[in-house]
C-alpha atoms as a PDB file:
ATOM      1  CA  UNK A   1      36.879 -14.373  33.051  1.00  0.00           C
ATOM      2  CA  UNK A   2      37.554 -17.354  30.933  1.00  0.00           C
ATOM      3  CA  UNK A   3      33.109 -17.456  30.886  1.00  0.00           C
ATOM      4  CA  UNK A   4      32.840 -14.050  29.810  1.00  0.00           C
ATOM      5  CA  UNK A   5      35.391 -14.375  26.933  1.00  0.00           C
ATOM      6  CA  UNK A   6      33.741 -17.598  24.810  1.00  0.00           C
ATOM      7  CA  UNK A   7      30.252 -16.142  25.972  1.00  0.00           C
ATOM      8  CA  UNK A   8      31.787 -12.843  23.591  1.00  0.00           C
ATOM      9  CA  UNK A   9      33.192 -15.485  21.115  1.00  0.00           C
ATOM     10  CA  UNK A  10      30.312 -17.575  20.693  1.00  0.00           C
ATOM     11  CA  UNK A  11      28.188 -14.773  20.345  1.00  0.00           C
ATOM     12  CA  UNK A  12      30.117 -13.046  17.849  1.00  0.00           C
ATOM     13  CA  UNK A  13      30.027 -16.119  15.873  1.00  0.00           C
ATOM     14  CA  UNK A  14      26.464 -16.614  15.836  1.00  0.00           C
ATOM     15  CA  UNK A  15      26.542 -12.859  14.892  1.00  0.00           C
ATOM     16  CA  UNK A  16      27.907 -13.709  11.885  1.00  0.00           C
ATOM     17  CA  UNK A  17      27.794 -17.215  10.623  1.00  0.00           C
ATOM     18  CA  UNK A  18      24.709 -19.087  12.740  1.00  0.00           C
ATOM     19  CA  UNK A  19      22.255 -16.321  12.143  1.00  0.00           C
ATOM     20  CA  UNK A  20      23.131 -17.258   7.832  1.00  0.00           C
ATOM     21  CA  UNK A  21      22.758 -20.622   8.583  1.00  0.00           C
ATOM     22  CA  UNK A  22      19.635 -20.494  10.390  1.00  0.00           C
ATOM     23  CA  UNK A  23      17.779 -18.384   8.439  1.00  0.00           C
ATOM     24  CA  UNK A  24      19.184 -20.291   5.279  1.00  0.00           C
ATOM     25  CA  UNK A  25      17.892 -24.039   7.110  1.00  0.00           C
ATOM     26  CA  UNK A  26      14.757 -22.446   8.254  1.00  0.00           C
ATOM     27  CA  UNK A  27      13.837 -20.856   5.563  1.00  0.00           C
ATOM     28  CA  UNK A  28      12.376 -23.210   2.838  1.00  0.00           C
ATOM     29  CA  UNK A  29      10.526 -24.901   6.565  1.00  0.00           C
ATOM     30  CA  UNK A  30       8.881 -21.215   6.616  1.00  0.00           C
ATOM     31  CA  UNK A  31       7.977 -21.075   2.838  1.00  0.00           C
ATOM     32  CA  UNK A  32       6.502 -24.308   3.011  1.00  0.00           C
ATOM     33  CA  UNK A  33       4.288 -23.516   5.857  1.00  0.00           C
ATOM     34  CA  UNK A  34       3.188 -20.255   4.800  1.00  0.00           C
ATOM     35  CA  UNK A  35      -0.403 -20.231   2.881  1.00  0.00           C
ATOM     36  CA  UNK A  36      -0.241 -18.102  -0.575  1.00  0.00           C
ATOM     37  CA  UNK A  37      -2.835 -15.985  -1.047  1.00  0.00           C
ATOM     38  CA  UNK A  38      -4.009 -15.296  -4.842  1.00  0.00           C
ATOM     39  CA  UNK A  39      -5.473 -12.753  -6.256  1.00  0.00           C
ATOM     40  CA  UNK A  40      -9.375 -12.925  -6.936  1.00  0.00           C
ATOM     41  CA  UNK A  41      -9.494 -11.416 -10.383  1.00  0.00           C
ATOM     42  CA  UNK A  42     -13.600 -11.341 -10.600  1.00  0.00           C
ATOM     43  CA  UNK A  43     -12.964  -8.298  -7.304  1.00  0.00           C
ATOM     44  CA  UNK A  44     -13.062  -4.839  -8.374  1.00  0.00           C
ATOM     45  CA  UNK A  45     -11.838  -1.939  -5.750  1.00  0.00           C
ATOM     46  CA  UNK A  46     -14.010   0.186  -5.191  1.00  0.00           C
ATOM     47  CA  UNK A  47     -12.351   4.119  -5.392  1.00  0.00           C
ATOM     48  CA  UNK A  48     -13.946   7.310  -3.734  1.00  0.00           C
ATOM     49  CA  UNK A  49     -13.169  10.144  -6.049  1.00  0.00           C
ATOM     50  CA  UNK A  50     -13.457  13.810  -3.737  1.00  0.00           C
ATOM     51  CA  UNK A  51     -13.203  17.111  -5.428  1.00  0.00           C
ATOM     52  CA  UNK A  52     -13.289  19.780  -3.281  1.00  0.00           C
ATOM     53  CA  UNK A  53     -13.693  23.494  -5.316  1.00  0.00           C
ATOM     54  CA  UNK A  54     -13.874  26.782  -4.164  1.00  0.00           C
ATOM     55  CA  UNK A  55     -15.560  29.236  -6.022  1.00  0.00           C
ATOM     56  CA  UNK A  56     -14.695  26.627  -9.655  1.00  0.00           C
ATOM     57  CA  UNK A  57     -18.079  26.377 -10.896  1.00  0.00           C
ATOM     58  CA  UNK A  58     -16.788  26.302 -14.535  1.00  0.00           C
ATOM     59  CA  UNK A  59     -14.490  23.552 -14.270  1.00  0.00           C
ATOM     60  CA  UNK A  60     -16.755  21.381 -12.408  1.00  0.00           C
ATOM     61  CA  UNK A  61     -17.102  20.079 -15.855  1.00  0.00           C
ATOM     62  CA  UNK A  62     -13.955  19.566 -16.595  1.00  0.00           C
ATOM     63  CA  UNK A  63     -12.961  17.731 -13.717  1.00  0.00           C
ATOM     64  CA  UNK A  64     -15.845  15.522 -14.430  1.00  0.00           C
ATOM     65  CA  UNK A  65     -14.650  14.249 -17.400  1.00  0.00           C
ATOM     66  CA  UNK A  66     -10.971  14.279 -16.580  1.00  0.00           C
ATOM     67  CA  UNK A  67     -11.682  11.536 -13.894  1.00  0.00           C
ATOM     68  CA  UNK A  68     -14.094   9.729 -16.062  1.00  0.00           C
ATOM     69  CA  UNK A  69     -10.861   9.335 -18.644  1.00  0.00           C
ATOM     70  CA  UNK A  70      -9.060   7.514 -16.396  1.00  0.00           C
ATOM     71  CA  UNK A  71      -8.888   4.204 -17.518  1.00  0.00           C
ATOM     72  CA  UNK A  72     -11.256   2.715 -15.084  1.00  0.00           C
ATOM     73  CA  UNK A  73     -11.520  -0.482 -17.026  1.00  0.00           C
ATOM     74  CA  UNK A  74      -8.102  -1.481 -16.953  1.00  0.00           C
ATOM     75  CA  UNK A  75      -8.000  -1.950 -12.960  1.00  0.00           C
ATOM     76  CA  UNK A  76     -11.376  -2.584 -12.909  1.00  0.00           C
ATOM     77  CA  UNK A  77     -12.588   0.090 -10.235  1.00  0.00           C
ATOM     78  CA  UNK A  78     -16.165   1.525  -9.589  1.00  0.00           C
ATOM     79  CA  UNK A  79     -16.169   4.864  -8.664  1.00  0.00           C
ATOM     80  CA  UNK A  80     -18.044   6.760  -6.095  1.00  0.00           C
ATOM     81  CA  UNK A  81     -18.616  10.411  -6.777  1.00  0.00           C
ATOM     82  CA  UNK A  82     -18.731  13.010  -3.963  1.00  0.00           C
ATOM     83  CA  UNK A  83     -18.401  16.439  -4.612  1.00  0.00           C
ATOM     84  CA  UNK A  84     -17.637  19.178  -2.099  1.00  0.00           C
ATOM     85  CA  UNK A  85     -18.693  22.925  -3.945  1.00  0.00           C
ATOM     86  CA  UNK A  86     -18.123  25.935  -2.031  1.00  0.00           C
ATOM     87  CA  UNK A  87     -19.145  29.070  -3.742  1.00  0.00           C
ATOM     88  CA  UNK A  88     -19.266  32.596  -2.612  1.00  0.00           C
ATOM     89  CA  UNK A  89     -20.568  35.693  -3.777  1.00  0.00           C
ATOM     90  CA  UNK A  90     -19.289  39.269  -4.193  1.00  0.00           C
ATOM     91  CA  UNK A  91     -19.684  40.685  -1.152  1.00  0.00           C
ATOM     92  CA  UNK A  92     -19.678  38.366   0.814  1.00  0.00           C
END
């Protein structure tokens, strides 16, 4: 009995105070270890642009130049254009 009651204790102690205090000691060991990774500011993403329309064939335009007035420059993307047009007639 007298086992099973510190075993509670001790655990409810390290619950509380020696998680802190491990995470506190081992924590500047952890920082110092880790590798920091910097950004390579000569790589540009590269973004897929899809526009799907249905039966839209006069804002194709539109869209167009709505995407190419996003300020591309300013993240420094390249864009990749692919365009899904699905038209149908009367009638049909």
């Amino acid at each position: 009995m007298y086992f099973l009651f510190f075993t509670s204790g001790t655990l409810l102690v390290y619950t509380y105070v020696g998680y802190f205090l491990t995470v506190l000691l081992l924590g500047p060991v952890v920082r110092r270890l880790r590798r920091h990774h910097l950004a390579d500011e000569k790589h540009t993403p590269f973004v897929s642009m899809i526009i799907s329309l249905h039966n839209e064939e006069k804002l194709i335009t539109q869209r167009i130049e709505n995407f190419e007035a996003l300020d591309s420059r300013r993240i420094g993307a390249s864009y990749c254009w692919v365009m899904i047009v699905q038209t149908t007639t009367p009638g049909n």
